[in-house]
C-alpha atoms as a PDB file:
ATOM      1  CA  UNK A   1     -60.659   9.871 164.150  1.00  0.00           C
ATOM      2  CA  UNK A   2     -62.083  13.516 165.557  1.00  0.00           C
ATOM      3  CA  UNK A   3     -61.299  14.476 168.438  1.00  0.00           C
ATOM      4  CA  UNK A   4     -64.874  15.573 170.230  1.00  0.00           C
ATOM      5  CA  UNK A   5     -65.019  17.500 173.490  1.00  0.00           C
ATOM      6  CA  UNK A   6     -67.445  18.970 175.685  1.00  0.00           C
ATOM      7  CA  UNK A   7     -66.988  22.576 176.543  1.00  0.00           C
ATOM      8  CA  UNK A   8     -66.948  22.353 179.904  1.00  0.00           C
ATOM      9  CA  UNK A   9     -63.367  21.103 179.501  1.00  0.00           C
ATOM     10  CA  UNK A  10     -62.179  24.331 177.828  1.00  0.00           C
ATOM     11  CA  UNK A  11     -61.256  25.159 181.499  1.00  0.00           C
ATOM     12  CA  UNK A  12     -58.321  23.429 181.294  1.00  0.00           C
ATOM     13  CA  UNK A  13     -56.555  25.790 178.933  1.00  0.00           C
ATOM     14  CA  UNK A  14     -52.584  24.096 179.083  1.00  0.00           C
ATOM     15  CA  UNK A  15     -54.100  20.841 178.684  1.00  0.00           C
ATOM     16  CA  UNK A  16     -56.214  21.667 175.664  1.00  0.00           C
ATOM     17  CA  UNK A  17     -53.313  23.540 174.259  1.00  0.00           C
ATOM     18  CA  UNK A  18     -50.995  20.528 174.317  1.00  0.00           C
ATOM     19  CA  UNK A  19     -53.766  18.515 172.799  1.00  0.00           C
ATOM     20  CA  UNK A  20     -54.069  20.805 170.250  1.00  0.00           C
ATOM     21  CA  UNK A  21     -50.529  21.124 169.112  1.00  0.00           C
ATOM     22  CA  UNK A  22     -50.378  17.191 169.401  1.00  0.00           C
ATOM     23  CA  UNK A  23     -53.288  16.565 166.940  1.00  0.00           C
ATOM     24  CA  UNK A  24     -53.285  16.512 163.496  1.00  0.00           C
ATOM     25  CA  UNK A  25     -56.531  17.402 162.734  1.00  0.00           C
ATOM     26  CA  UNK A  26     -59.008  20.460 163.947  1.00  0.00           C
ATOM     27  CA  UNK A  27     -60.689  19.302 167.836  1.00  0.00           C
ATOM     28  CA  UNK A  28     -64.546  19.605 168.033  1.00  0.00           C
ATOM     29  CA  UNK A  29     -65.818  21.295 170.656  1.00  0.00           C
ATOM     30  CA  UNK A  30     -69.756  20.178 171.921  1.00  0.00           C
ATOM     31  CA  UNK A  31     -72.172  22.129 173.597  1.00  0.00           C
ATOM     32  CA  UNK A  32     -75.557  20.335 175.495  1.00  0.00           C
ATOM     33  CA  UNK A  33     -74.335  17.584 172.806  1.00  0.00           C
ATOM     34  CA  UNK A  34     -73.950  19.595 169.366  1.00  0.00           C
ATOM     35  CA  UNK A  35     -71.122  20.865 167.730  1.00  0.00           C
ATOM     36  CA  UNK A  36     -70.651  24.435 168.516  1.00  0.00           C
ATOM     37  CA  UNK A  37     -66.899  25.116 167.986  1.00  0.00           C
ATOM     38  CA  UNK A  38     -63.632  23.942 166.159  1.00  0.00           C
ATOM     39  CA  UNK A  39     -60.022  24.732 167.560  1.00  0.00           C
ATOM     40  CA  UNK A  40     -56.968  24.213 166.508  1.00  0.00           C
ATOM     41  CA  UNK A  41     -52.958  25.245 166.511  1.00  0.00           C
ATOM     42  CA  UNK A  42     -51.923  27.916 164.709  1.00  0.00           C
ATOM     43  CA  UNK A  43     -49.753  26.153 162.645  1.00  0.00           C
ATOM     44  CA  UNK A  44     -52.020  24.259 161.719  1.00  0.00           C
ATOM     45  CA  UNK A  45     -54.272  27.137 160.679  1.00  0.00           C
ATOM     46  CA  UNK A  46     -51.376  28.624 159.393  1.00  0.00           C
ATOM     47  CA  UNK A  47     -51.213  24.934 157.293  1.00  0.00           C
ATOM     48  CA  UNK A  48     -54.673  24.911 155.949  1.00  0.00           C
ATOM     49  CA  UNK A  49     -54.716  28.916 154.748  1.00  0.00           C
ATOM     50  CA  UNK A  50     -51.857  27.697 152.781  1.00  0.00           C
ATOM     51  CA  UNK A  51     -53.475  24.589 151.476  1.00  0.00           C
ATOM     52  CA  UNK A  52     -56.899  26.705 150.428  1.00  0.00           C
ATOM     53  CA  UNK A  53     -54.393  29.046 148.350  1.00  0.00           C
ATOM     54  CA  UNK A  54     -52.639  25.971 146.618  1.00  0.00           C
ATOM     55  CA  UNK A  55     -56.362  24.760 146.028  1.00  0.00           C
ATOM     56  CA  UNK A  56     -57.681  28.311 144.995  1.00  0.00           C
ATOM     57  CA  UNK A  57     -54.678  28.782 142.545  1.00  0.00           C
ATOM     58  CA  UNK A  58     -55.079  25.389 140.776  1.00  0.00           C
ATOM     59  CA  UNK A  59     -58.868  26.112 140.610  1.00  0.00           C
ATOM     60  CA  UNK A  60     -57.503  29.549 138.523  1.00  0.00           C
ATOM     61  CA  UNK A  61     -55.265  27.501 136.465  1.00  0.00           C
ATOM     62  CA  UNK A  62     -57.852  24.788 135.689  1.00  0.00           C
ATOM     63  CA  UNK A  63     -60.405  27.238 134.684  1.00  0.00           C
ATOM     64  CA  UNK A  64     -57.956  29.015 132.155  1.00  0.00           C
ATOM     65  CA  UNK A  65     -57.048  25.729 130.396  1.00  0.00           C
ATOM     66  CA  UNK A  66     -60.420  24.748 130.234  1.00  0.00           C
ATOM     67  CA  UNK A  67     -60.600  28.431 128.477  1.00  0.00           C
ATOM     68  CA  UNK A  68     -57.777  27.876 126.293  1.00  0.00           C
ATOM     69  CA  UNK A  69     -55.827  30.544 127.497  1.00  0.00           C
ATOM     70  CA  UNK A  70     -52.657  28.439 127.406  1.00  0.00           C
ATOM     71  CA  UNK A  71     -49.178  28.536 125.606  1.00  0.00           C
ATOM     72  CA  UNK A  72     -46.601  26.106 124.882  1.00  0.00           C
ATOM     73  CA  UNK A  73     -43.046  26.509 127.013  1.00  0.00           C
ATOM     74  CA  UNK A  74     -41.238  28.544 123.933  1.00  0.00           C
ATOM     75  CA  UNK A  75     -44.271  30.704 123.749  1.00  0.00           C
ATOM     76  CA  UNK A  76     -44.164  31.639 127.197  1.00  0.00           C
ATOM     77  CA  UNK A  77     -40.531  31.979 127.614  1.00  0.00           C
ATOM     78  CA  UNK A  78     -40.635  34.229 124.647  1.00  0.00           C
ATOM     79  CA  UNK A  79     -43.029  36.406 126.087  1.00  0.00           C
ATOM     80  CA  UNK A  80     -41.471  36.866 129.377  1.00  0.00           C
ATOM     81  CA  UNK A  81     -38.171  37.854 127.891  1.00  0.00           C
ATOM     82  CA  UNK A  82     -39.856  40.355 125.570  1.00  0.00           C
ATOM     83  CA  UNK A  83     -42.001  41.986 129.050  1.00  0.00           C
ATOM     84  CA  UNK A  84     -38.623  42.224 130.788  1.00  0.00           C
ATOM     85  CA  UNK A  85     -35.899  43.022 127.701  1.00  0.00           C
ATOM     86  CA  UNK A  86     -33.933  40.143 128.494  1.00  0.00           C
END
């Protein structure tokens, strides 16, 4: 479950630190009762860049075999010893 959190509590900066490096998930941050803000540890940040790249990659791979553009293992290898005159 979200963490949710008013932002008058953003004055305690070591607690909010801890809690962020002890959750698992992104802490909401609520101002006069709405969501204004998201926070989180850096490695976790650092965590979901990666994941979007992994996601963005297969996206790029999904699109070219739905375009065809694929060859079989003997193919491939084939061409990447030709490209480097192995």
């Amino acid at each position: 479950m979200p963490q949710i959190i008013p932002i008058k509590d953003l004055k305690n900066t070591s607690g909010i630190s801890q809690m962020c490096h002890e959750a698992r998930e992104p802490i909401y941050i609520t101002k006069n009762g709405y969501g204004d803000m998201v926070i989180m540890s850096v490695q976790m940040y650092e965590e979901k860049l990666r994941m979007l790249d992994v996601y963005s990659k297969l996206e790029a791979a999904e699109a070219q075999i739905a375009e065809g553009k694929v060859m079989d293992a003997d193919e491939s290898l084939a061409s990447i010893r030709a490209e480097l005159n192995v």
